[in-house]
C-alpha atoms as a PDB file:
ATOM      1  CA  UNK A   1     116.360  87.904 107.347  1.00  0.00           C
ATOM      2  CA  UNK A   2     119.777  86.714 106.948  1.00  0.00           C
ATOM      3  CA  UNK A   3     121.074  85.560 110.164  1.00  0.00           C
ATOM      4  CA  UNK A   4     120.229  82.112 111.752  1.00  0.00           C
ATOM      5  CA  UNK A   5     119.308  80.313 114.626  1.00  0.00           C
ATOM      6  CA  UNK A   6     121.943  77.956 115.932  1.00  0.00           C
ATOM      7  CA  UNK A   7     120.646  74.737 115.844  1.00  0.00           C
ATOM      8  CA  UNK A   8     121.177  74.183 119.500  1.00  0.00           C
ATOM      9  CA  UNK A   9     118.386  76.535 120.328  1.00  0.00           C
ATOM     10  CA  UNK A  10     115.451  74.735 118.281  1.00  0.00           C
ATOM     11  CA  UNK A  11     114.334  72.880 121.044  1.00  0.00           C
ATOM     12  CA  UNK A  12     112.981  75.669 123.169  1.00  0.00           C
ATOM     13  CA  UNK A  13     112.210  77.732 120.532  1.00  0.00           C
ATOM     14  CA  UNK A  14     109.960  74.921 118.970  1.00  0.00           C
ATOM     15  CA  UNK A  15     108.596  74.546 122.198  1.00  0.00           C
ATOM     16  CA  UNK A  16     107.652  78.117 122.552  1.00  0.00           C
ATOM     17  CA  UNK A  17     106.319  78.533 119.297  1.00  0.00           C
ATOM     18  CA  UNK A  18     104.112  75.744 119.264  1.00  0.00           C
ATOM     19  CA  UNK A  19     103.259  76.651 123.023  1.00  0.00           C
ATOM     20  CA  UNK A  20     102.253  80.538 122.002  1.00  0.00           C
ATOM     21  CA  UNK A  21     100.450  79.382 119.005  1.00  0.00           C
ATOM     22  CA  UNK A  22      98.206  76.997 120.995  1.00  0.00           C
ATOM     23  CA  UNK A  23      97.302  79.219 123.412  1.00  0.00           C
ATOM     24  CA  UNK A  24      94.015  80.835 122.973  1.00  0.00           C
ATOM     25  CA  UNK A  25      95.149  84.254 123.974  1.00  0.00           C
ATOM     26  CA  UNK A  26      92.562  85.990 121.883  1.00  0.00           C
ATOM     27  CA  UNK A  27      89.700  84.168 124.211  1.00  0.00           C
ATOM     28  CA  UNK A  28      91.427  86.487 127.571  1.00  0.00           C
ATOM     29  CA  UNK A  29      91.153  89.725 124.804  1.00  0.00           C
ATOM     30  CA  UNK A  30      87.767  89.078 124.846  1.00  0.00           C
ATOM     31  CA  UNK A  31      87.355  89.163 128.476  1.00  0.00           C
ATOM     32  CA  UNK A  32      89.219  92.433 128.636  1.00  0.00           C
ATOM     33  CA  UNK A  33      92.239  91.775 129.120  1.00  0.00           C
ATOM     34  CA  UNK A  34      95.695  93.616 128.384  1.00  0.00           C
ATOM     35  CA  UNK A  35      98.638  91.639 126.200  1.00  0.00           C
ATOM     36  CA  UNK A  36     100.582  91.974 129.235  1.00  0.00           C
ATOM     37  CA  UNK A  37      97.982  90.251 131.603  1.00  0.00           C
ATOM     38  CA  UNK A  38      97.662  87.632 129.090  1.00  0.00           C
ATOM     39  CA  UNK A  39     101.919  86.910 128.536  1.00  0.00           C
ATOM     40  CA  UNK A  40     101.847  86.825 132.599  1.00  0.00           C
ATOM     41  CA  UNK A  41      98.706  84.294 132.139  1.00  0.00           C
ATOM     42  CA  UNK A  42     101.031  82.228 129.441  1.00  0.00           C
ATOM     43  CA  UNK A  43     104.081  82.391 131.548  1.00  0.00           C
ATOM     44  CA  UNK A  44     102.408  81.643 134.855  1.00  0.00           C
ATOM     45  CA  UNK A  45     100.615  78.298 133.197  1.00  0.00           C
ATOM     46  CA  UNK A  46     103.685  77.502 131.774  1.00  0.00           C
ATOM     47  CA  UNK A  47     106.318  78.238 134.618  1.00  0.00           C
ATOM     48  CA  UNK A  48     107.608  74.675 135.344  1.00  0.00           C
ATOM     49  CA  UNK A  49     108.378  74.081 131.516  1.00  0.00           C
ATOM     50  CA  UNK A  50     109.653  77.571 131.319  1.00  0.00           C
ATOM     51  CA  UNK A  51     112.272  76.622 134.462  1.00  0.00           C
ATOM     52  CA  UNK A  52     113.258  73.494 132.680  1.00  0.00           C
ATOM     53  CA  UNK A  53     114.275  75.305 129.559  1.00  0.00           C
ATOM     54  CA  UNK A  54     115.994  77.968 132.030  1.00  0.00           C
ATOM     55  CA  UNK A  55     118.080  75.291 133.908  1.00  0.00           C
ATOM     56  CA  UNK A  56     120.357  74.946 130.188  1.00  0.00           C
ATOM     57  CA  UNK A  57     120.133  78.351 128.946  1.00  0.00           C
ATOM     58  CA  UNK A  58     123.688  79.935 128.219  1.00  0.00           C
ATOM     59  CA  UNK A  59     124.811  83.159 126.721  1.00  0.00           C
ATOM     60  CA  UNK A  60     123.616  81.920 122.997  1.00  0.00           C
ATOM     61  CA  UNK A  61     120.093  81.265 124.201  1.00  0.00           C
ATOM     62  CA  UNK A  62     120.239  84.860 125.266  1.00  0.00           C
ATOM     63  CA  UNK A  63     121.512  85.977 122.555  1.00  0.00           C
ATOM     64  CA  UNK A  64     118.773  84.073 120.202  1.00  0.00           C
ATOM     65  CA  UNK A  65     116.060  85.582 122.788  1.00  0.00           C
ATOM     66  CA  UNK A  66     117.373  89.130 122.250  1.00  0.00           C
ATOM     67  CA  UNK A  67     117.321  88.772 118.819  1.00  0.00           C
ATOM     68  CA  UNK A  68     113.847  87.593 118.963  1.00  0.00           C
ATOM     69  CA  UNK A  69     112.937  90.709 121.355  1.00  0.00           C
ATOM     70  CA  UNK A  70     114.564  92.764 118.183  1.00  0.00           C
ATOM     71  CA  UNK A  71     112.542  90.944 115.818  1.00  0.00           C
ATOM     72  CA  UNK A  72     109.510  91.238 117.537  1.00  0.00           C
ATOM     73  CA  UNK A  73     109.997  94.723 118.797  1.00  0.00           C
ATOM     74  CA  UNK A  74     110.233  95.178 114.905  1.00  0.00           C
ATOM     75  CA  UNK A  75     107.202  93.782 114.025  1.00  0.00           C
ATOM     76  CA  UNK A  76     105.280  95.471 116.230  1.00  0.00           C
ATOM     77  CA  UNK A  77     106.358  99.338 115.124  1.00  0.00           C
ATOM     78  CA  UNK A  78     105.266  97.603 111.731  1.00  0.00           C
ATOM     79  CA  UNK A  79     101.873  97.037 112.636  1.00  0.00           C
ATOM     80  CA  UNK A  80     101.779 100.611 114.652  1.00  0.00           C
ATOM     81  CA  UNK A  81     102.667 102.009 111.164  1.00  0.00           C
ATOM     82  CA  UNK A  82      99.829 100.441 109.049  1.00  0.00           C
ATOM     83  CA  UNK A  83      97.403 100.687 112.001  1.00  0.00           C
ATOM     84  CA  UNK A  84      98.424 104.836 111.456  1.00  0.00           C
ATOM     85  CA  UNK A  85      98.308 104.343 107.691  1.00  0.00           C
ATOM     86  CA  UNK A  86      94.292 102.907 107.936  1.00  0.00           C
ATOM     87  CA  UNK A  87      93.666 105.594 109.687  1.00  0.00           C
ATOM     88  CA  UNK A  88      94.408 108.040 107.951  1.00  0.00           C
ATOM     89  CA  UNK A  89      92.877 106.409 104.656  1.00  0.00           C
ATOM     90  CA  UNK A  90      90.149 106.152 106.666  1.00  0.00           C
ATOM     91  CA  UNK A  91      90.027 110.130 107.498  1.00  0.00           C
ATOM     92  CA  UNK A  92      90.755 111.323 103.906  1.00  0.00           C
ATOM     93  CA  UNK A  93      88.001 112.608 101.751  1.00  0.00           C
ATOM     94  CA  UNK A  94      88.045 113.448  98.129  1.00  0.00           C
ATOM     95  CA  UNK A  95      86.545 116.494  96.632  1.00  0.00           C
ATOM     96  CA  UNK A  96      85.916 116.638  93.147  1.00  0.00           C
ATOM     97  CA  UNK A  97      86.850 119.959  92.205  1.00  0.00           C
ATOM     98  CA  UNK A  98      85.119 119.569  88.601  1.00  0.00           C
ATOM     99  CA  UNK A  99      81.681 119.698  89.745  1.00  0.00           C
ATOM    100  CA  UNK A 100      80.803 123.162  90.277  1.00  0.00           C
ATOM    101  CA  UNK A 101      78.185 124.085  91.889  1.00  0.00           C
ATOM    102  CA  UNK A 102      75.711 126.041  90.129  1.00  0.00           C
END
């Protein structure tokens, strides 16, 4: 990936990260619920901090958040693709055609 994030954007972006690596997201999966139940769990728990960050945000914070949406939009057609790929290893069989039967 080439491009970079301004510098002036770390902040929230550190904050974010380390915020959506903490949280135990895979403990509501377990409970049954969706990815987008959970991201309205994460943003509800975290709605003051999330105004805060809000109250400075100007058109390069949105344009760092859309390329983030890109990236991650990316990333996730990646994982649809080798989620597809396993299964169809999975369904393939192999025949050996040099055993005959007799």
């Amino acid at each position: 990936m080439k491009k970079t994030i301004n510098k002036k954007n770390e902040p929230w972006l550190k904050w974010l990260t380390r915020e959506l690596n903490s949280y135990e997201a895979f403990q509501d999966f377990e409970l049954g619920k969706n990815p987008r139940d959970v991201a309205e769990d994460f943003i509800a728990s975290n709605s003051i901090a999330i105004s805060e960050v809000f109250e400075n945000f100007d058109e390069e914070d949105k344009d760092t958040l859309d390329q983030f949406l890109k990236l991650t939009e990316c990333e996730m057609h990646v994982f649809r693709i080798l989620e597809k790929q396993i299964e169809l290893k999975n369904k393939v069989r192999f025949v050996d055609f040099k055993k005959r039967k007799k």
